[in-house]
Protein backbone atom coordinates (compact mmCIF):
# COMPACT_ATOMS: atom_id res chain seq x y z
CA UNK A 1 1.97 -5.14 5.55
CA UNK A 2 2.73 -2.70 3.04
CA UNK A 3 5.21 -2.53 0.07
CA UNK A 4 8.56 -1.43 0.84
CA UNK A 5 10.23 -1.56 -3.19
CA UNK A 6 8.94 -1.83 -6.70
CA UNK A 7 11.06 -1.97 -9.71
CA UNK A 8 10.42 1.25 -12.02
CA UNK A 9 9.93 -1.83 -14.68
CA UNK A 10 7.39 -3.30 -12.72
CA UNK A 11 5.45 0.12 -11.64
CA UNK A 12 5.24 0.94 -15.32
CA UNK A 13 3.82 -2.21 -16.10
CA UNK A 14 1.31 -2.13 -13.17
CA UNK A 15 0.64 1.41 -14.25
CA UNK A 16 1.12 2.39 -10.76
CA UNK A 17 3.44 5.21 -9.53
CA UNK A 18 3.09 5.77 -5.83
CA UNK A 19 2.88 1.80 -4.35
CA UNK A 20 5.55 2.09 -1.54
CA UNK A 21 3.92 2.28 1.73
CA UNK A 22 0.68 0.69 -0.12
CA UNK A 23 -0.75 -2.33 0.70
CA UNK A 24 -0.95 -5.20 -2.44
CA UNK A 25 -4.51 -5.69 -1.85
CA UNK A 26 -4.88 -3.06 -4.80
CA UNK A 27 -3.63 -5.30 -6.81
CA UNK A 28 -6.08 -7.92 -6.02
CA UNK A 29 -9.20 -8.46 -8.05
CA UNK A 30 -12.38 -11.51 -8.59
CA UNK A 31 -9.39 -14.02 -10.20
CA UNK A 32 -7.07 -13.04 -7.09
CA UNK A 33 -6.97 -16.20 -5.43
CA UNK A 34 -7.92 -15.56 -1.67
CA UNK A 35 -6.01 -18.70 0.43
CA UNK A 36 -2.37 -17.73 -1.72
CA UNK A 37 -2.87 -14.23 -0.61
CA UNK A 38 -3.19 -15.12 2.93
CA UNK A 39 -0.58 -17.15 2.49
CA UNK A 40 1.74 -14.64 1.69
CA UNK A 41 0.14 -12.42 4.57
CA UNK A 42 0.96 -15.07 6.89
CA UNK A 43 4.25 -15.64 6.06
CA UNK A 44 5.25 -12.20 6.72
CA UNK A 45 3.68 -12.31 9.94
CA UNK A 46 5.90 -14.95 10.94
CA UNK A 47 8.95 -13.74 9.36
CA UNK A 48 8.93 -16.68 7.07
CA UNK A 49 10.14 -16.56 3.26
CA UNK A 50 7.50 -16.97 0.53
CA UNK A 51 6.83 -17.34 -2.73
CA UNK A 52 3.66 -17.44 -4.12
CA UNK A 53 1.99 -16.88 -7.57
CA UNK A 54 -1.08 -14.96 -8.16
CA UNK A 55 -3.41 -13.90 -10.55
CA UNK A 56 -3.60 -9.78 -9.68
CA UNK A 57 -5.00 -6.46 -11.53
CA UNK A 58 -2.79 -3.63 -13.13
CA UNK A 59 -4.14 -0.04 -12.66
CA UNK A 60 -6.46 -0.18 -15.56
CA UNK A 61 -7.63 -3.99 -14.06
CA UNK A 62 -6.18 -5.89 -16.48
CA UNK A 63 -5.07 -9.36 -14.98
CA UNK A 64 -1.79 -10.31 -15.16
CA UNK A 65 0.17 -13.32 -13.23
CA UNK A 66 2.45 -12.13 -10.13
CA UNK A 67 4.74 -14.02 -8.73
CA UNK A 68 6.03 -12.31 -5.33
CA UNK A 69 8.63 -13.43 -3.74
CA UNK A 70 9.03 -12.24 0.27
CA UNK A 71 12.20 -12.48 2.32
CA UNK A 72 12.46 -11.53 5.65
């Protein structure tokens, strides 16, 4: 799955300016905790709402917590 919306807030924060269409694995990084990911990936898939808290990377890979919230 790929992102459909990001805040301009949130992309400036990220330090990302093209994410839309992307997938969120670029966020991910060695804190990124692997089972809430595929949570969230699994969700989707079965057009279930989610929300989940992570640990992921901004552009210049500094962590940062990310809570992402999925409605389908």
């Amino acid at each position: 799955y790929s992102v459909l919306w990001a805040s301009e807030d949130w992309l400036n924060f990220c330090g990302f300016t093209d994410i839309v269409g992307k997938s969120l694995k670029m966020l991910q990084g060695p804190e990124t905790d692997a089972d809430t990911a595929d949570a969230i990936k699994f969700a989707a898939m079965r057009h279930e709402p989610i929300t989940a808290t992570l640990i992921n990377y901004t552009k210049s890979h500094i962590p940062f917590q990310h809570t992402i919230h999925v409605e389908v």
